[in-house]
PDB file of N, CA and C in Angstrom:
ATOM      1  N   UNK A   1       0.810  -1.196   0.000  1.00  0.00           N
ATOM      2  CA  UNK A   1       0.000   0.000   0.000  1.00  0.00           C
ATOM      3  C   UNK A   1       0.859   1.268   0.000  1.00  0.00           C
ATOM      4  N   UNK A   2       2.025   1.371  -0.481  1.00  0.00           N
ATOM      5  CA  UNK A   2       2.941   2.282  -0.169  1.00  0.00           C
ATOM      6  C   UNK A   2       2.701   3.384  -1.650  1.00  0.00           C
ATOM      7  N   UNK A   3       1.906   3.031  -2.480  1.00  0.00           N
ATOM      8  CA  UNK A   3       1.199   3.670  -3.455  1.00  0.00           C
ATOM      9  C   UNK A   3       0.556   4.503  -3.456  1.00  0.00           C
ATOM     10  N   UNK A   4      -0.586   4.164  -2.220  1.00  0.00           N
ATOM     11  CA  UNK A   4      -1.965   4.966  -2.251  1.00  0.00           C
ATOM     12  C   UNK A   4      -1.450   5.814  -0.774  1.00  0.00           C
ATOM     13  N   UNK A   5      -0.418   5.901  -0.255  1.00  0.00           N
ATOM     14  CA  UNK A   5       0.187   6.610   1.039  1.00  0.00           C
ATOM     15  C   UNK A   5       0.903   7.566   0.448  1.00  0.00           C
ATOM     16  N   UNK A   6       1.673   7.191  -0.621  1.00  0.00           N
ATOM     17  CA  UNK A   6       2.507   8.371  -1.264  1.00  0.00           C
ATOM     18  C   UNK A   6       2.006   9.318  -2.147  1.00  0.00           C
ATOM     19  N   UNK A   7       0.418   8.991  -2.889  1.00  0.00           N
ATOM     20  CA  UNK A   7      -0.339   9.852  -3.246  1.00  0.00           C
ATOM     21  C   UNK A   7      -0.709  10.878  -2.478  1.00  0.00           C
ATOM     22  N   UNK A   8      -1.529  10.211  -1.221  1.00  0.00           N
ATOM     23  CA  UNK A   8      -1.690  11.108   0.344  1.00  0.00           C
ATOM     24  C   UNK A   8      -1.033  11.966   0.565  1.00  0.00           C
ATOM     25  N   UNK A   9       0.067  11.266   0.746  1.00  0.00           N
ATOM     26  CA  UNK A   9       1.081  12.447   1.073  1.00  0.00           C
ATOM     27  C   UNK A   9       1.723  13.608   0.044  1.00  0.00           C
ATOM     28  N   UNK A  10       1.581  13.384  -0.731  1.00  0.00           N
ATOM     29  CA  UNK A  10       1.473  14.536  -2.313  1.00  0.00           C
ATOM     30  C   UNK A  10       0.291  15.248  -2.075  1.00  0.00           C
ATOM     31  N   UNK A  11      -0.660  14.898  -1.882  1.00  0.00           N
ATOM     32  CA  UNK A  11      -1.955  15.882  -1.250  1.00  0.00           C
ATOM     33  C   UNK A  11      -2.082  16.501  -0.383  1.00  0.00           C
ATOM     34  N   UNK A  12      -1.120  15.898   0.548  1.00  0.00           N
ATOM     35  CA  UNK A  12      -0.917  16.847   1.922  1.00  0.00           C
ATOM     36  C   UNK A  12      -0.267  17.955   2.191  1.00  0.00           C
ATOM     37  N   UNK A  13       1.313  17.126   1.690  1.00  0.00           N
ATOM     38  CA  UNK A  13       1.962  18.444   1.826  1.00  0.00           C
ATOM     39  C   UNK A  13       1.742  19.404   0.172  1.00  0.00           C
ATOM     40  N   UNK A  14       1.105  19.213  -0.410  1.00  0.00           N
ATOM     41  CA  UNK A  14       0.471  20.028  -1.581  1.00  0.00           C
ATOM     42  C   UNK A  14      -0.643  20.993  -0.852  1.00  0.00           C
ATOM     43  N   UNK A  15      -1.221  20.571  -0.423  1.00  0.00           N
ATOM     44  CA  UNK A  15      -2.305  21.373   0.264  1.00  0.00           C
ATOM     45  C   UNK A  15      -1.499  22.347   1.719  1.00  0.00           C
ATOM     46  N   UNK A  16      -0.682  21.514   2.633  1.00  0.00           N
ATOM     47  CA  UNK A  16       0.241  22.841   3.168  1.00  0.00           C
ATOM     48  C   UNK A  16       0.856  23.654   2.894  1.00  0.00           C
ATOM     49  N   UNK A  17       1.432  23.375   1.787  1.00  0.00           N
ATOM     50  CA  UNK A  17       2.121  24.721   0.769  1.00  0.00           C
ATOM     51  C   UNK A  17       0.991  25.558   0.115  1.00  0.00           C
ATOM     52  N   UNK A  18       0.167  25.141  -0.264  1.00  0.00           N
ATOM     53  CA  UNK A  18      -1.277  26.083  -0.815  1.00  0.00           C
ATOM     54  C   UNK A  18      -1.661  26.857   0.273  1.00  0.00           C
ATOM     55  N   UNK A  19      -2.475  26.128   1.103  1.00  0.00           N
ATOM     56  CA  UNK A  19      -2.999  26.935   2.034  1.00  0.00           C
ATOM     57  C   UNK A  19      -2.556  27.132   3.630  1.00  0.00           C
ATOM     58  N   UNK A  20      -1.254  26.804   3.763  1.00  0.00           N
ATOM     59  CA  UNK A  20      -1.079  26.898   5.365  1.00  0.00           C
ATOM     60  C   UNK A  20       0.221  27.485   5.659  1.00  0.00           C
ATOM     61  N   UNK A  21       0.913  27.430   4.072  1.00  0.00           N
ATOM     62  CA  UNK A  21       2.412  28.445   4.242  1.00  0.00           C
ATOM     63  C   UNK A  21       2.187  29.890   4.077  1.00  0.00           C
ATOM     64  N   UNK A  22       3.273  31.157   4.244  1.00  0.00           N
ATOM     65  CA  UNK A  22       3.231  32.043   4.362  1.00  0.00           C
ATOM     66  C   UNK A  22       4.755  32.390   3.832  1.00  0.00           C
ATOM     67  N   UNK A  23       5.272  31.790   3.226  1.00  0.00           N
ATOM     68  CA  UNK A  23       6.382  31.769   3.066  1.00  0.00           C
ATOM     69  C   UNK A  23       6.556  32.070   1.035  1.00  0.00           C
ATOM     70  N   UNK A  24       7.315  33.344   1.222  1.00  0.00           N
ATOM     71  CA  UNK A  24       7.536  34.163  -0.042  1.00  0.00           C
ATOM     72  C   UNK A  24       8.961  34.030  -0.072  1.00  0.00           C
ATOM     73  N   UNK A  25       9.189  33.238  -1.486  1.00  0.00           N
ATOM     74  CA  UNK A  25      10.406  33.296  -2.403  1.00  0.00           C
ATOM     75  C   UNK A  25      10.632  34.271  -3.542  1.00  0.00           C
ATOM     76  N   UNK A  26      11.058  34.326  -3.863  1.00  0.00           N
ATOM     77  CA  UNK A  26      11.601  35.594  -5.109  1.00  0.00           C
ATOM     78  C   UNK A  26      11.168  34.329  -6.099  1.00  0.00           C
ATOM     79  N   UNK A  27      11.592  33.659  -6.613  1.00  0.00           N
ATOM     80  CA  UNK A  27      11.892  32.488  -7.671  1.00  0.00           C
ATOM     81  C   UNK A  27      11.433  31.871  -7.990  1.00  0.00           C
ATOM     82  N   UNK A  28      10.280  30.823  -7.013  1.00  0.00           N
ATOM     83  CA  UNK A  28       9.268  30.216  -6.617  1.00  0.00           C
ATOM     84  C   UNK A  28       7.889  30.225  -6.296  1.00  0.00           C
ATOM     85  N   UNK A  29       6.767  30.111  -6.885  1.00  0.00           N
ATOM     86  CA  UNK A  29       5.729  30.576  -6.823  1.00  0.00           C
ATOM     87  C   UNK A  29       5.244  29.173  -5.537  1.00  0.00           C
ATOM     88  N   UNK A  30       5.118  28.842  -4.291  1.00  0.00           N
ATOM     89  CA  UNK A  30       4.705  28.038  -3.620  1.00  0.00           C
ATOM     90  C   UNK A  30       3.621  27.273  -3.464  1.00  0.00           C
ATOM     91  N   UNK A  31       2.552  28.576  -4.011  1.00  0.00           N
ATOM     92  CA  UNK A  31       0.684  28.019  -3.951  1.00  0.00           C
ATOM     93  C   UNK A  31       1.021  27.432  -5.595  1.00  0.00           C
ATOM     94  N   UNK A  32       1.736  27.688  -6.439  1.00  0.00           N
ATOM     95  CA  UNK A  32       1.427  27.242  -7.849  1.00  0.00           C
ATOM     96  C   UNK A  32       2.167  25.614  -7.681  1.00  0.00           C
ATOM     97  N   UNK A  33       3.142  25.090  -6.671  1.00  0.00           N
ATOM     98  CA  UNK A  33       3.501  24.114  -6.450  1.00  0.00           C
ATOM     99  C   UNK A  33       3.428  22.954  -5.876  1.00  0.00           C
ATOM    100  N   UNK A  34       2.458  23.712  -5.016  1.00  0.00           N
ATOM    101  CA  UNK A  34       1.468  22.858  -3.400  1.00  0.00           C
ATOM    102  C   UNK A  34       0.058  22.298  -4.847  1.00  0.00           C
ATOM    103  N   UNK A  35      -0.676  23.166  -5.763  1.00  0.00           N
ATOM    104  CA  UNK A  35      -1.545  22.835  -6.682  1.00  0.00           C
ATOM    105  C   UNK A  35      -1.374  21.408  -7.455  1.00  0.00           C
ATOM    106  N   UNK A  36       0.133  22.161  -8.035  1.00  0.00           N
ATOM    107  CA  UNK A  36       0.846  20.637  -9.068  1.00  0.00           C
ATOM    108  C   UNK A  36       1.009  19.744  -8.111  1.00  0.00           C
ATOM    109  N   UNK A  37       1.373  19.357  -6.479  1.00  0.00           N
ATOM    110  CA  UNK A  37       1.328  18.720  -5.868  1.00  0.00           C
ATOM    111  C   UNK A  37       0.070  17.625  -5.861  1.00  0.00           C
ATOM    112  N   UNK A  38      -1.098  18.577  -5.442  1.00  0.00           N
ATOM    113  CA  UNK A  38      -2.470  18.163  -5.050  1.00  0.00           C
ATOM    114  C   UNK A  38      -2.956  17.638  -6.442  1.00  0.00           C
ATOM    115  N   UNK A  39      -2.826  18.182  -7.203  1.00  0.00           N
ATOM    116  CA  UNK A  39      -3.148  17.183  -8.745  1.00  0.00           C
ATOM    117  C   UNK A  39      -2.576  16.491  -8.969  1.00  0.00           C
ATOM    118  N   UNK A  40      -1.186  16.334  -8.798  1.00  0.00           N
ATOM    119  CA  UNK A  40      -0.015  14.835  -9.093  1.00  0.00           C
ATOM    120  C   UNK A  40      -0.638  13.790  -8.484  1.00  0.00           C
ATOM    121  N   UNK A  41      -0.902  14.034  -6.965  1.00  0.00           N
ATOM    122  CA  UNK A  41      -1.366  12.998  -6.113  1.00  0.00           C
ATOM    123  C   UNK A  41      -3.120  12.296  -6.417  1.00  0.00           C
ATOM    124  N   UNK A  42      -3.483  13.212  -6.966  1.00  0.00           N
ATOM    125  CA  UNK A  42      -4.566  13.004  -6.743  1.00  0.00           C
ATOM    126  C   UNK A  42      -4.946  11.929  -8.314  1.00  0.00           C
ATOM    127  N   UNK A  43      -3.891  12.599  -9.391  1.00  0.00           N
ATOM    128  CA  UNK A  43      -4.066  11.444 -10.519  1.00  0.00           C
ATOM    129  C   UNK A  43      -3.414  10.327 -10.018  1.00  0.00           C
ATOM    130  N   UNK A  44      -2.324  10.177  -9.513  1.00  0.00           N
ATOM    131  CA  UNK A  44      -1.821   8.794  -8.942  1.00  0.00           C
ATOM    132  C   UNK A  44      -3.007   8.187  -7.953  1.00  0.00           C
ATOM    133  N   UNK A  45      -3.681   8.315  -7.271  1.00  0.00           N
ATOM    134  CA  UNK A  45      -4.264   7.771  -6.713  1.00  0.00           C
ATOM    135  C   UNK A  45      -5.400   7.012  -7.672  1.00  0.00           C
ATOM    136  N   UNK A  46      -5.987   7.991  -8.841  1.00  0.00           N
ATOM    137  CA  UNK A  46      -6.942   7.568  -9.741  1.00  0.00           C
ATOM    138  C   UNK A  46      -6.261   6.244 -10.344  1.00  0.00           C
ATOM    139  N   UNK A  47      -5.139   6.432 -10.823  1.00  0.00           N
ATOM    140  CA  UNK A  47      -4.638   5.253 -11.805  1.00  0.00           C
ATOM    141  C   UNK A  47      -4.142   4.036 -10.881  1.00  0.00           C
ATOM    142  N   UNK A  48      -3.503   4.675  -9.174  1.00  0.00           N
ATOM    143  CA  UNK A  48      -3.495   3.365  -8.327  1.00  0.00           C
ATOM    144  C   UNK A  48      -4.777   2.496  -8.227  1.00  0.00           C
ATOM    145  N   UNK A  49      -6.028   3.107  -8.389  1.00  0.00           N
ATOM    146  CA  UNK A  49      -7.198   2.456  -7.918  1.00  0.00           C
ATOM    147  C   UNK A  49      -7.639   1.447  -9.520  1.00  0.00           C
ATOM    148  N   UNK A  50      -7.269   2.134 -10.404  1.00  0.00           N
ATOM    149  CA  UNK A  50      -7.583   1.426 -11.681  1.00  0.00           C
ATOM    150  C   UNK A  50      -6.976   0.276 -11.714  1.00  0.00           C
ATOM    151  N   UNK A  51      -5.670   0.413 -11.443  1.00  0.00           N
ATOM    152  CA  UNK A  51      -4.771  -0.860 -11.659  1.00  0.00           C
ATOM    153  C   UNK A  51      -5.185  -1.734 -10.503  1.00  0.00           C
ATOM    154  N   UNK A  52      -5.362  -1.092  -9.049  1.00  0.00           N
ATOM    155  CA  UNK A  52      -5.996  -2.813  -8.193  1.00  0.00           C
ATOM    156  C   UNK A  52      -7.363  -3.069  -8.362  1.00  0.00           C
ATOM    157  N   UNK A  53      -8.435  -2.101  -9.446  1.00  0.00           N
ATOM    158  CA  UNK A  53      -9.612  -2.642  -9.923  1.00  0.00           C
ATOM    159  C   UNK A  53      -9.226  -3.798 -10.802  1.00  0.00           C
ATOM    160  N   UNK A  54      -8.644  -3.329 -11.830  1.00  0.00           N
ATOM    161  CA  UNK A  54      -8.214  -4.296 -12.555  1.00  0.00           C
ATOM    162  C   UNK A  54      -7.260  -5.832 -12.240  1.00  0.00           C
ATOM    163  N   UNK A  55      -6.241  -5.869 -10.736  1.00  0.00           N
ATOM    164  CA  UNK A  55      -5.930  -6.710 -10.342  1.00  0.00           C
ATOM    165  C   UNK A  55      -6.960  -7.719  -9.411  1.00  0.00           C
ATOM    166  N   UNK A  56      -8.609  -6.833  -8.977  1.00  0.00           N
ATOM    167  CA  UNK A  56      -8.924  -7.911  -8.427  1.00  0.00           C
ATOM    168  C   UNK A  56     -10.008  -8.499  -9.041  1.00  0.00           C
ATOM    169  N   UNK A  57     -10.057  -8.404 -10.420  1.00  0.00           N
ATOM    170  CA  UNK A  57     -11.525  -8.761 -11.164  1.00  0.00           C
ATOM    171  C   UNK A  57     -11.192 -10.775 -10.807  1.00  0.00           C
ATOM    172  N   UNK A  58     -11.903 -11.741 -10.705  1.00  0.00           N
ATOM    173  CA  UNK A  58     -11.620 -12.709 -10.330  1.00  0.00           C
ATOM    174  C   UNK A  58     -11.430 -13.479 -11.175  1.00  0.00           C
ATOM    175  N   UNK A  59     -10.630 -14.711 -11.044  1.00  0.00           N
ATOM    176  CA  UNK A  59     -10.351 -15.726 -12.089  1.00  0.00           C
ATOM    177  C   UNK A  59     -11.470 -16.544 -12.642  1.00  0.00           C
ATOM    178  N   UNK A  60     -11.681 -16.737 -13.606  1.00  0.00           N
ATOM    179  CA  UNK A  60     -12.593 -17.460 -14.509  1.00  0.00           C
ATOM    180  C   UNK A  60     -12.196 -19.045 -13.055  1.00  0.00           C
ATOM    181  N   UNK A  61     -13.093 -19.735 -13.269  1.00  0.00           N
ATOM    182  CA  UNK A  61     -13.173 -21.458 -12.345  1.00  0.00           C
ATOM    183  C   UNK A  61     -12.340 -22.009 -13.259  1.00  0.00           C
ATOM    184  N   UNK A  62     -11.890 -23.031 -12.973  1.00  0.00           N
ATOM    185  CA  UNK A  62     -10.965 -24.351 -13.491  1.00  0.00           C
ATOM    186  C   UNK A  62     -12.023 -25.258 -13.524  1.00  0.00           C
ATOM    187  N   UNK A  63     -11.924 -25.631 -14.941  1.00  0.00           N
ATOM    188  CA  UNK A  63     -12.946 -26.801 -15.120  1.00  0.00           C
ATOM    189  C   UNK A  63     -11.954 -28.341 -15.888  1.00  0.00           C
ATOM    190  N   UNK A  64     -12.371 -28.977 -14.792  1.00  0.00           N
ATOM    191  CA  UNK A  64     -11.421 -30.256 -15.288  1.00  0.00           C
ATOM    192  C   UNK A  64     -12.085 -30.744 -16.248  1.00  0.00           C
ATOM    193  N   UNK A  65     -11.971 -30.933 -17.408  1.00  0.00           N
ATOM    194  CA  UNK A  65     -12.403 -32.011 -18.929  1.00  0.00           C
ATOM    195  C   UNK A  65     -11.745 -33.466 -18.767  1.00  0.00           C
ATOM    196  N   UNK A  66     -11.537 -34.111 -18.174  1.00  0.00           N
ATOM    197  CA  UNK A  66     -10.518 -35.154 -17.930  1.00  0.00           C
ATOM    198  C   UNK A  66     -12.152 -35.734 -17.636  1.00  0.00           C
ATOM    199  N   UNK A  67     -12.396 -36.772 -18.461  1.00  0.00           N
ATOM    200  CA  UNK A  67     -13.227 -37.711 -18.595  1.00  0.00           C
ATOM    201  C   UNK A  67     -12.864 -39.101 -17.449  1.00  0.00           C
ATOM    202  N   UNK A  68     -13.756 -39.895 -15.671  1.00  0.00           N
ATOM    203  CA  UNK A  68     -13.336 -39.998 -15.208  1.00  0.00           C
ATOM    204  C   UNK A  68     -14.370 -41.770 -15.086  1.00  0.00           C
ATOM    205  N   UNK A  69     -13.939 -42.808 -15.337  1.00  0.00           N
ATOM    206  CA  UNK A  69     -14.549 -43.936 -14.974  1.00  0.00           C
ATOM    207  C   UNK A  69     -14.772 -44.711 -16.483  1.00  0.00           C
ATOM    208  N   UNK A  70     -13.838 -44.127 -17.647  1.00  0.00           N
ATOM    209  CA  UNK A  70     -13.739 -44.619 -19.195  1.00  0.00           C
ATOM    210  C   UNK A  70     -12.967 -45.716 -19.677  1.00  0.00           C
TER     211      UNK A  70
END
């Protein structure tokens, strides 16, 4: 699960740099980086969930054809 934690955490500290810093760089726009944060994470999480939709669709049954008392 170290997938859907590291998305989280791209959302988090994306969202503390948006809305909970106060902190002005010359160079660096911070709220424009905390944003790309919160959207990075937030598509990784979309495509983490696709891929374990897709890992838990279930296996077709095993059907033995082996003809038994011939």
């Amino acid at each position: 699960m170290r997938g859907i934690s590291g998305c989280i955490g791209l959302i988090v500290v994306g969202a503390i740099l948006t809305f909970a810093s106060d902190w002005q760089l010359q160079s660096v726009n911070l709220d424009l980086v905390g944003v790309i944060m919160m959207i990075a994470g937030a598509l990784g999480l979309a495509v983490y969930a696709s891929v374990l939709k897709r890992r838990r669709v279930g296996a077709l049954p095993v059907v033995d054809e082996t003809r038994r008392g011939l």
